[in-house]
Protein backbone atom coordinates (compact mmCIF):
# COMPACT_ATOMS: atom_id res chain seq x y z
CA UNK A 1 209.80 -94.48 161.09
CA UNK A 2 211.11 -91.76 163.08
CA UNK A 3 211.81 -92.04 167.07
CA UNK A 4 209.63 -89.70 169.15
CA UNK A 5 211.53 -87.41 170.93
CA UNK A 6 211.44 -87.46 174.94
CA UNK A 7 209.14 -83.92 174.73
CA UNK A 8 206.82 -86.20 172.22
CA UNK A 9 206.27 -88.96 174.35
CA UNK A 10 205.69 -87.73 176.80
CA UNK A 11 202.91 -84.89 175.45
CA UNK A 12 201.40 -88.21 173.92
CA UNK A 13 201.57 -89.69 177.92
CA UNK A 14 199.80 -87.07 179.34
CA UNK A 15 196.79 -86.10 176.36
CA UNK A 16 195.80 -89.83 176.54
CA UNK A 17 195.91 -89.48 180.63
CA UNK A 18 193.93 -86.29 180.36
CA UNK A 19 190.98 -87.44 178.18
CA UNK A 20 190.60 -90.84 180.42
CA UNK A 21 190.77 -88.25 183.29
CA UNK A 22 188.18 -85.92 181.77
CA UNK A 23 186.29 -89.22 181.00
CA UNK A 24 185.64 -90.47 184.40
CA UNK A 25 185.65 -87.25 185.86
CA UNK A 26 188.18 -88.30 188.05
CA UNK A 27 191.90 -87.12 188.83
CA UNK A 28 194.84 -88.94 186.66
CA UNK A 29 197.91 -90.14 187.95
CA UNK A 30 201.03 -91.26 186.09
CA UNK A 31 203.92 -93.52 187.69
CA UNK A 32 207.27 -92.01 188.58
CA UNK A 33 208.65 -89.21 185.82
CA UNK A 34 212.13 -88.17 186.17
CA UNK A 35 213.02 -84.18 186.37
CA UNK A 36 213.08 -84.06 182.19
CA UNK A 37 209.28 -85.86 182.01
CA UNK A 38 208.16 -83.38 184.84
CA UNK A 39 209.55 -80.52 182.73
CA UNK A 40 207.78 -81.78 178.93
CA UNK A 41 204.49 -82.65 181.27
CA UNK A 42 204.79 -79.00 182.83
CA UNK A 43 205.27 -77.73 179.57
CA UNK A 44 202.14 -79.77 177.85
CA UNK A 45 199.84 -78.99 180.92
CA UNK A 46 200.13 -75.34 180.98
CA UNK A 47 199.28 -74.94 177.53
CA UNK A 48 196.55 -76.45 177.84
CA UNK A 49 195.17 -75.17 181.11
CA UNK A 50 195.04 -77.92 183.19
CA UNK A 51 195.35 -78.04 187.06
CA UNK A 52 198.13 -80.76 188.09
CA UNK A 53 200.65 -80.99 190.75
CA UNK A 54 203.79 -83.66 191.28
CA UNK A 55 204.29 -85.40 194.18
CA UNK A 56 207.30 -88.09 195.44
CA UNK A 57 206.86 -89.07 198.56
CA UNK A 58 208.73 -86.36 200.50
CA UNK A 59 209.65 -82.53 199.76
CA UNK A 60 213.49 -83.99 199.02
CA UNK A 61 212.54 -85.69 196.00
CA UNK A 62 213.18 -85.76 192.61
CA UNK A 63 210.92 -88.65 191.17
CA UNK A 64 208.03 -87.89 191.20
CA UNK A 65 204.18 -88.64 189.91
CA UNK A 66 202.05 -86.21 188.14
CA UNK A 67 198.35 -86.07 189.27
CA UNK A 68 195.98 -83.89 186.69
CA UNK A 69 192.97 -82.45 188.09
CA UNK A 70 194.39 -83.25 191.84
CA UNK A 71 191.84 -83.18 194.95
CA UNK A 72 192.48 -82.97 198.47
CA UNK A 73 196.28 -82.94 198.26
CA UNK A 74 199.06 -85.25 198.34
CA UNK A 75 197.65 -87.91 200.49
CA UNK A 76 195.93 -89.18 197.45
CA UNK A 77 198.75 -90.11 195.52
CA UNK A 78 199.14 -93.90 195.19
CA UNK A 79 203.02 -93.70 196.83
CA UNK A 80 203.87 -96.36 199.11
CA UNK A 81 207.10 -96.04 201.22
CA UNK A 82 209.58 -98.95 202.80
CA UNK A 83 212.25 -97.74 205.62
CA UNK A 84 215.09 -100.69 204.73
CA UNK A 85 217.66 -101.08 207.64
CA UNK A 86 221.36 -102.90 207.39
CA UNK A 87 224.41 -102.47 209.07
CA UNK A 88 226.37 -99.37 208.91
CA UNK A 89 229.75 -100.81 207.69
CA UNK A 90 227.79 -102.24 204.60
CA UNK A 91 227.20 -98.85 203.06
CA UNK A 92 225.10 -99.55 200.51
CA UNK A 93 224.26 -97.23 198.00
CA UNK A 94 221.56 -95.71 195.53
CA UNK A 95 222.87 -98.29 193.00
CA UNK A 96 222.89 -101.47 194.83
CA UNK A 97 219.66 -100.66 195.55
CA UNK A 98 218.24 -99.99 191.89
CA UNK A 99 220.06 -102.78 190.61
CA UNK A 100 218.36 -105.57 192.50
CA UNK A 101 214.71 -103.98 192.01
CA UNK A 102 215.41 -103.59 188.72
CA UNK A 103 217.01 -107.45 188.40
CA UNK A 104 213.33 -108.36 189.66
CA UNK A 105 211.36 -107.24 186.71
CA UNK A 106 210.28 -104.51 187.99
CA UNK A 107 209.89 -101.43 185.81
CA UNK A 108 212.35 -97.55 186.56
CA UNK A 109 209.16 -95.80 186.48
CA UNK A 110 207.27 -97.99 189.15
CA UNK A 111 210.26 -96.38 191.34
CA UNK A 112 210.85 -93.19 193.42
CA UNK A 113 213.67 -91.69 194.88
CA UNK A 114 215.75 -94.49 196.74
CA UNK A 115 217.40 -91.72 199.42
CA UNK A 116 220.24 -93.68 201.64
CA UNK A 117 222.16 -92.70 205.14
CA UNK A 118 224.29 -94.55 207.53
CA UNK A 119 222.31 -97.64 208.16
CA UNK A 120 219.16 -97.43 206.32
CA UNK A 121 217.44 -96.24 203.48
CA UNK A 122 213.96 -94.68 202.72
CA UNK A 123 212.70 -95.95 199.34
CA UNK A 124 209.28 -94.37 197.51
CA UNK A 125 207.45 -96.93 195.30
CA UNK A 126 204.06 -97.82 193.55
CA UNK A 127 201.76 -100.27 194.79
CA UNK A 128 203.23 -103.07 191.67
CA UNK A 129 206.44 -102.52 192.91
CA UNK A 130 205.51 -102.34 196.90
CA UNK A 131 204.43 -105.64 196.41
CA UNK A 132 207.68 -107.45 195.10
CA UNK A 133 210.47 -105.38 197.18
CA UNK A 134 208.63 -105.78 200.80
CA UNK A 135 209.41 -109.02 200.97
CA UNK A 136 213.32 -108.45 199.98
CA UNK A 137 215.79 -110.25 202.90
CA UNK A 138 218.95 -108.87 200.82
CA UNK A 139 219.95 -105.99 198.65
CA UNK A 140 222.91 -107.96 196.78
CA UNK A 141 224.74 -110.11 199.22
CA UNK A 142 223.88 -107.58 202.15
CA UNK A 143 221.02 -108.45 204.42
CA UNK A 144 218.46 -105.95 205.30
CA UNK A 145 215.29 -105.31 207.43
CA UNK A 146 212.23 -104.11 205.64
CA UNK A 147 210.08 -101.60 206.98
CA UNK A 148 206.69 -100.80 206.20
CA UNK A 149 206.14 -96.66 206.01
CA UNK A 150 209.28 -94.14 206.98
CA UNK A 151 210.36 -95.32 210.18
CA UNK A 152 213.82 -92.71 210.20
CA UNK A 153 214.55 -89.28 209.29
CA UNK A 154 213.87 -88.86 205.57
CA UNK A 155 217.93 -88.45 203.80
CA UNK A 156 217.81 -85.04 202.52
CA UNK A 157 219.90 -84.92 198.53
CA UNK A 158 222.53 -82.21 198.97
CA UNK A 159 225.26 -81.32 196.52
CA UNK A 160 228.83 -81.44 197.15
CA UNK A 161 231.12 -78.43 195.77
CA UNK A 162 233.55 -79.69 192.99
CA UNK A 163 236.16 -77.48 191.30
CA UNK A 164 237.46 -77.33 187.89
CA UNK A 165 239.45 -75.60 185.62
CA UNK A 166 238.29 -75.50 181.87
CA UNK A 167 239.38 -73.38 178.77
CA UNK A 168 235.54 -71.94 178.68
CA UNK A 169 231.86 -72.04 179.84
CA UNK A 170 231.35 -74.11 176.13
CA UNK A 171 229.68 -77.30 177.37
CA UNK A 172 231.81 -79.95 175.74
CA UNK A 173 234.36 -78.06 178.26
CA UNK A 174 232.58 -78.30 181.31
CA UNK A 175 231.26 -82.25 180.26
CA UNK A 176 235.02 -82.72 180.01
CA UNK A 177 236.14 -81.68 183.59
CA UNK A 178 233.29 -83.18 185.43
CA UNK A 179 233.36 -86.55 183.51
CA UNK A 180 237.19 -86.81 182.83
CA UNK A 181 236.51 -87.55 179.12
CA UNK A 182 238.47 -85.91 176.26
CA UNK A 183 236.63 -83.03 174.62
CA UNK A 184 236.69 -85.16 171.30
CA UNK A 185 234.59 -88.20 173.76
CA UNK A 186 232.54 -85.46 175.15
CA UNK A 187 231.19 -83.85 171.97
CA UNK A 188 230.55 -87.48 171.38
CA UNK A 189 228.62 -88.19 174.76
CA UNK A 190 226.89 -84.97 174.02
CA UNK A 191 225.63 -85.37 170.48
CA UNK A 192 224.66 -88.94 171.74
CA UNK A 193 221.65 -87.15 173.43
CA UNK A 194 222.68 -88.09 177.28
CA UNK A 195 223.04 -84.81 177.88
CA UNK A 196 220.57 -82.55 179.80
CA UNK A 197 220.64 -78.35 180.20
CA UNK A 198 217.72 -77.70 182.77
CA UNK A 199 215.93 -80.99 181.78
CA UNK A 200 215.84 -80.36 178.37
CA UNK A 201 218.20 -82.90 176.32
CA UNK A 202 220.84 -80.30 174.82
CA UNK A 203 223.13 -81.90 171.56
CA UNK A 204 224.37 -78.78 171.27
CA UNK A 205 228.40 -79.20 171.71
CA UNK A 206 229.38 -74.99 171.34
CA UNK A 207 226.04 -73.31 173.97
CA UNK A 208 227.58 -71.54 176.51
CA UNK A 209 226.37 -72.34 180.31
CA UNK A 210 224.95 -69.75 182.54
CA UNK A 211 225.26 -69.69 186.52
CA UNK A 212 222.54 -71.60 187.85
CA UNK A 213 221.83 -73.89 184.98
CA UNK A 214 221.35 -77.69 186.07
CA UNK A 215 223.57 -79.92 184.23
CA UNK A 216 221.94 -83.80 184.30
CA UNK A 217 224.55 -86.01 182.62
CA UNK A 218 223.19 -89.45 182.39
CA UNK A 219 226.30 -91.83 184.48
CA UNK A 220 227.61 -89.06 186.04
CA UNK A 221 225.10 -86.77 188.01
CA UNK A 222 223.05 -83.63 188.24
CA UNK A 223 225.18 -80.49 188.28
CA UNK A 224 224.69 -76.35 189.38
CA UNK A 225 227.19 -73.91 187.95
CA UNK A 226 227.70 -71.96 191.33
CA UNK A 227 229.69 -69.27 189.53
CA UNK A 228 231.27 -67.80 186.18
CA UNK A 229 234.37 -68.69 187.26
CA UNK A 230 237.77 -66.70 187.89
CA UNK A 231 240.48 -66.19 185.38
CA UNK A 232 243.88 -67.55 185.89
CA UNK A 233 247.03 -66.15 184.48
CA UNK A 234 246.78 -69.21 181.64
CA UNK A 235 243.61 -67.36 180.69
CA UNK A 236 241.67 -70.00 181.79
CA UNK A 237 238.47 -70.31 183.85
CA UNK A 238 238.10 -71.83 187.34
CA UNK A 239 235.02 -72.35 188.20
């Protein structure tokens, strides 16, 4: 049997949370879909004419849940937040977060954005997974203080400028630069389907990248292409 694809599986998601929606009479809500779900969803939903909106918890987020045939705005999304506090000089990080709620049981998509600073972190959840993590005295070997609600400044995501210098805009060249593999490894990665261009998966090793396409490459990060780049005097571009 063949494997749905993620555009599939989604579209299957969403017509079987429409018609129990439509049923009751009664907006739907999913859990948590990452930026390539919100884009198939987006897709799906437009075609077929349906009012929806996402929501994460904050305007700086990423994850978020889809509500179909939403009423009376945001406040009725079932998002719970927790404010988790520790000491500065433990820096702990998106991961060490992720990796003990996900050690727990609990399930990626019961999960927001996790969005860290100096000293604390604000941390977007359902109810399933509200439950389990508010009682949480550690993250790792690092004790914390659990907040109910967002108690600090919300961490805004921003993107840091990298440079590079690659032989063209092909994207087996530009997975290459960013992730240090070979271009033989990165046709690999690529074909493997961990690649995303603008939230669609791309397997595609030759496409050429335009400026302002978003780059998601799965154990790496999200990338912008800021520019077309400037020639050197190898011929080569450096963007």
């Amino acid at each position: 049997m063949k494997e749905l694809s993620v555009r599939d599986t989604v579209r299957l998601r969403i017509g079987d949370l429409l018609a129990v929606s439509e049923k009751r009479r009664k907006p739907g809500f999913t859990a948590f879909l990452n930026e390539s779900e919100q884009h198939y969803a987006s897709e799906f939903l437009k075609e077929q004419s349906v009012d929806f909106c996402f929501w994460g918890g904050s305007e700086s987020c990423t994850r978020r849940m889809l509500c179909v045939f939403p009423q009376n705005g945001k406040e009725n999304f079932p998002i719970y937040s927790l404010t988790f506090t520790f000491r500065s000089a433990d820096s702990l990080s998106h991961r060490d977060f992720l990796g003990s709620f996900l050690s727990m049981g609990i399930n990626r998509d019961q999960i927001g954005d996790i969005l860290t600073a100096d000293g604390y972190a604000v941390v977007f959840c359902t109810k399933t997974a509200y439950s389990l993590i508010s009682e949480l005295k550690k993250i790792g070997r690092t004790g914390v203080t659990v907040n109910d609600g967002i108690i600090r400044a919300v961490p805004e995501l921003r993107f840091t400028e990298q440079s590079a210098v690659v032989a063209s805009l092909r994207i087996d060249c530009i997975v290459s630069a960013v992730s240090g593999l070979s271009r033989e490894k990165s046709a690999d990665y690529i074909k493997s389907g961990h690649f995303m261009l603008n939230y669609e998966v791309c397997t595609n090793v030759s496409k050429l990248i335009c400026v302002g396409d978003i780059l998601t490459m799965r154990g790496y990060g999200k990338f912008v292409l800021a520019d077309g780049g400037t020639e050197t005097k190898k011929g080569r571009l450096r963007i």
